[in-house]
C-alpha atoms as a PDB file:
ATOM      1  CA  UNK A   1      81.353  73.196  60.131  1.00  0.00           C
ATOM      2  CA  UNK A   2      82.582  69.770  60.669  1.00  0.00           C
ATOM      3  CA  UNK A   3      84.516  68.428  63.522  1.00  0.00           C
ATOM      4  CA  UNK A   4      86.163  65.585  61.485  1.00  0.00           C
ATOM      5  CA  UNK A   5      89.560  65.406  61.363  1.00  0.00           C
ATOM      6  CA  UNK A   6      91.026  65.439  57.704  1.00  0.00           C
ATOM      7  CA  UNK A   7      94.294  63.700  56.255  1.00  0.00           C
ATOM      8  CA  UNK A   8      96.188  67.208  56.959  1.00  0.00           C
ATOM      9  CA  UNK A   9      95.076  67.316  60.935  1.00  0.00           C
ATOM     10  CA  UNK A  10      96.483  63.775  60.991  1.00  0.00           C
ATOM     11  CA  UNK A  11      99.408  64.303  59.636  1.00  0.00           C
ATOM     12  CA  UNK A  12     101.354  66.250  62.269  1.00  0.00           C
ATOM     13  CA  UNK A  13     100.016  64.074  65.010  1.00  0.00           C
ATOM     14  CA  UNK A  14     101.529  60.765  62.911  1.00  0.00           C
ATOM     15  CA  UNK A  15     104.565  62.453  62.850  1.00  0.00           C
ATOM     16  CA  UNK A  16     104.961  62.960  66.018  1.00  0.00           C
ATOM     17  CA  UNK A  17     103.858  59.499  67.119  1.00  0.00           C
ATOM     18  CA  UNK A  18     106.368  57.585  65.126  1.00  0.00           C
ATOM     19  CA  UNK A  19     109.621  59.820  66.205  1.00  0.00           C
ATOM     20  CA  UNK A  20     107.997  59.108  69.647  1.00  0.00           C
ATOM     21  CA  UNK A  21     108.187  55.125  68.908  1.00  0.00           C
ATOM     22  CA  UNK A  22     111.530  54.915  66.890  1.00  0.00           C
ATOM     23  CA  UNK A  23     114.196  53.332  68.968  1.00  0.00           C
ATOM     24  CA  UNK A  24     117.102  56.003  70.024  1.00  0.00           C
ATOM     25  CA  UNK A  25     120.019  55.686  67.555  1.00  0.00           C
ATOM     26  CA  UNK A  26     122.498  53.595  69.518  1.00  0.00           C
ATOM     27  CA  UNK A  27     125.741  56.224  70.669  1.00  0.00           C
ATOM     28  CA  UNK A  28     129.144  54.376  69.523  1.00  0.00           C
ATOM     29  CA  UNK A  29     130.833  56.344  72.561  1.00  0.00           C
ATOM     30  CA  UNK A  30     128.242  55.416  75.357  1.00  0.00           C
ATOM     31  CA  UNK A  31     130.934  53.283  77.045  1.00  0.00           C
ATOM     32  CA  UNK A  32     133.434  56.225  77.437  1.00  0.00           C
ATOM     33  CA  UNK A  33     134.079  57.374  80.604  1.00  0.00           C
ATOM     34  CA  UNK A  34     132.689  60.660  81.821  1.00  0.00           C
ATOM     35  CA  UNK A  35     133.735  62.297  84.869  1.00  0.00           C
ATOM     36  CA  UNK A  36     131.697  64.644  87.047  1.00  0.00           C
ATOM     37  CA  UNK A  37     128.263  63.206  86.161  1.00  0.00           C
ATOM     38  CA  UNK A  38     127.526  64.048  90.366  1.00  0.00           C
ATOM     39  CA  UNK A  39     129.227  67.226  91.148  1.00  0.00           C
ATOM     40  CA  UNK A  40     129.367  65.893  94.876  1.00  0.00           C
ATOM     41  CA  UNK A  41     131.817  63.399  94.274  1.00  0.00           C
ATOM     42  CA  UNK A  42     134.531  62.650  92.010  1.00  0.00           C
ATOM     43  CA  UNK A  43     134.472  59.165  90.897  1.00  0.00           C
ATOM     44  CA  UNK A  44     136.971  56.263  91.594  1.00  0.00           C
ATOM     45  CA  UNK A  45     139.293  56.240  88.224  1.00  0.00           C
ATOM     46  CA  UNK A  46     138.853  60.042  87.243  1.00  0.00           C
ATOM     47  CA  UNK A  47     141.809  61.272  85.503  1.00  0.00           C
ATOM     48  CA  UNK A  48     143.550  63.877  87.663  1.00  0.00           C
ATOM     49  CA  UNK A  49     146.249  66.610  86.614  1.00  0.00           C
ATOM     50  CA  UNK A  50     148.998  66.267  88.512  1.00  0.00           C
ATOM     51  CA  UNK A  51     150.792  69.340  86.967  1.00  0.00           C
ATOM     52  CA  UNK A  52     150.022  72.947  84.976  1.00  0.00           C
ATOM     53  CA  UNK A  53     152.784  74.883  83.976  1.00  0.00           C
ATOM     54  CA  UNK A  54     152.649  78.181  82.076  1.00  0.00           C
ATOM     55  CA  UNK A  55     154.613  79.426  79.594  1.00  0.00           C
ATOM     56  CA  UNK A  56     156.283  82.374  78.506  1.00  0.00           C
ATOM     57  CA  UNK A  57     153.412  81.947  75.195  1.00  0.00           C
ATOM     58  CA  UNK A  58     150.506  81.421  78.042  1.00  0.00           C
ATOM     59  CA  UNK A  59     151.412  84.894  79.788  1.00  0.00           C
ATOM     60  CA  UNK A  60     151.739  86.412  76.551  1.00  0.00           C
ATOM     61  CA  UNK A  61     148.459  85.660  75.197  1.00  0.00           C
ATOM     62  CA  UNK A  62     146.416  85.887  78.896  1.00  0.00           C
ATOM     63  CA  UNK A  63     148.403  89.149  78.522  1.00  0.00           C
ATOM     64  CA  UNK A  64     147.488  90.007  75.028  1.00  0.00           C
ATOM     65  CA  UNK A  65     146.044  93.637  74.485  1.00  0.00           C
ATOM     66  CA  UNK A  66     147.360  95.050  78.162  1.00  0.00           C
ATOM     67  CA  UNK A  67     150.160  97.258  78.013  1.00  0.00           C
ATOM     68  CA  UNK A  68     153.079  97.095  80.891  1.00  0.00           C
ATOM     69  CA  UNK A  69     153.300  98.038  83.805  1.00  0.00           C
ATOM     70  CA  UNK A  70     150.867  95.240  84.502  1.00  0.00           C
ATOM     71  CA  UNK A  71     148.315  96.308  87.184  1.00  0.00           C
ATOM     72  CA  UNK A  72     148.487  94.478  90.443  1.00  0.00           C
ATOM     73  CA  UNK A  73     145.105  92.691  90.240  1.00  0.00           C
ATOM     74  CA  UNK A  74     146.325  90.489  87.605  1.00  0.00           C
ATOM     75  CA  UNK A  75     148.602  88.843  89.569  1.00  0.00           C
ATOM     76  CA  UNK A  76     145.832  86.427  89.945  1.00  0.00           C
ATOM     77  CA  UNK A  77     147.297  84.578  86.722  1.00  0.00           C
ATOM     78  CA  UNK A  78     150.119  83.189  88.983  1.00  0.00           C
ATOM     79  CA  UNK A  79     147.238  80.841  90.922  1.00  0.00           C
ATOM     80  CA  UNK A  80     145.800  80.370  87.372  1.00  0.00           C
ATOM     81  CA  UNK A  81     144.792  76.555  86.895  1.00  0.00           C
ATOM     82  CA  UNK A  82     144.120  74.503  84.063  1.00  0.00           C
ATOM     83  CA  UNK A  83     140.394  75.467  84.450  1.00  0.00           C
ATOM     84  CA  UNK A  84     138.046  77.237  82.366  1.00  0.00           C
ATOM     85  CA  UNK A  85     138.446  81.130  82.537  1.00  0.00           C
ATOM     86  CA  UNK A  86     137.213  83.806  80.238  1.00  0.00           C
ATOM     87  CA  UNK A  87     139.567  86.293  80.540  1.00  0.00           C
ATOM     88  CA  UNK A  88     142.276  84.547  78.106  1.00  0.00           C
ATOM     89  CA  UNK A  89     140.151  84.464  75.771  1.00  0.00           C
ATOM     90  CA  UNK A  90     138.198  86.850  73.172  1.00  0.00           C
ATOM     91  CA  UNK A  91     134.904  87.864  74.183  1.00  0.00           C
ATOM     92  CA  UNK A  92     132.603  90.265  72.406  1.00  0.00           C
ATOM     93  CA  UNK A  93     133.021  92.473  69.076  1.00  0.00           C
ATOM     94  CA  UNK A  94     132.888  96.092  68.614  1.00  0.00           C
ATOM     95  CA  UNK A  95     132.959  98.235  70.806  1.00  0.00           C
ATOM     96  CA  UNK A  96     133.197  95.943  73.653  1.00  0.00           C
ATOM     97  CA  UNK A  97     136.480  94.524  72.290  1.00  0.00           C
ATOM     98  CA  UNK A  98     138.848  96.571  74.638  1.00  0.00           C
ATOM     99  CA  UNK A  99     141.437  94.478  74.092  1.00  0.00           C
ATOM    100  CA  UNK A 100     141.539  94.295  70.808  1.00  0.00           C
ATOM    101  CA  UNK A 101     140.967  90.416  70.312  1.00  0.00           C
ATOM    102  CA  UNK A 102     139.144  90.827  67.070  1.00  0.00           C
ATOM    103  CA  UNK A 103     141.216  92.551  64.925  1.00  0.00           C
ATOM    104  CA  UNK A 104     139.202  94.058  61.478  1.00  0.00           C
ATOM    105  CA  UNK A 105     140.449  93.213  58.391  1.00  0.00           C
ATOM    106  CA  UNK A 106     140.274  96.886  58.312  1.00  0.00           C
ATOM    107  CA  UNK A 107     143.863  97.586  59.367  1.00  0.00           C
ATOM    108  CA  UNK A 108     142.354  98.465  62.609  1.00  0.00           C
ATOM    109  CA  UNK A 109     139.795 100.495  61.653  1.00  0.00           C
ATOM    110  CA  UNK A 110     137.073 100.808  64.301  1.00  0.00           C
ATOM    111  CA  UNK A 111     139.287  99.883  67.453  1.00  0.00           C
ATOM    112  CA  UNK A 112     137.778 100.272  70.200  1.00  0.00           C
ATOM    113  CA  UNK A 113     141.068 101.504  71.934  1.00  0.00           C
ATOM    114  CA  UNK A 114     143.009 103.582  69.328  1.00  0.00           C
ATOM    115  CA  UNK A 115     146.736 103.378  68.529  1.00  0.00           C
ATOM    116  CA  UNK A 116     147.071  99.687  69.594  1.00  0.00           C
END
């Protein structure tokens, strides 16, 4: 057995080597400004939101797939920011889908809450 290496052991290792060596392709956007790079401190010039308002077409699709009377613990979408939340939007499929967010082309065959 011979412990030379052959063109096809070298080949992987060359690979490698140049895309180790070749410059970083230069990003057109690196100049943008990007806020929240230190999560400790907002820096000078960040845009801020002065203002949120909801809608009547907000509510109705944070709403989507809950029939009234509204329970009380959803009265948290009054102190709802202009943040990321999951809840107004779809999550999973299937039978996880209890609100119906992912309709079938079905007609609504396979729902995991019938009748809605």
């Amino acid at each position: 057995m011979s412990h030379d290496l052959s063109r096809k052991a070298w080949l992987p290792a060359l690979a490698t080597l140049a895309a180790l060596l070749l410059p970083a392709p230069v990003d057109p956007l690196a100049d943008e400004f990007i806020a929240g790079t230190d999560p400790s401190l907002r820096p000078a010039g960040a845009p801020v939101l002065s203002s949120y308002s909801k809608n009547a077409a907000w509510y109705r699709a944070a709403l989507g797939g809950i029939e009234p009377p509204y329970p009380f613990s959803l009265r948290f979408l009054e102190d709802q920011g202009a943040w990321y939340t999951p809840f107004n939007r779809p999550g999973m499929t299937g039978p996880y889908d209890i609100r119906n967010w992912h309709r079938s082309a079905s007609g609504g065959a396979g729902r995991s809450v019938p009748g809605r």
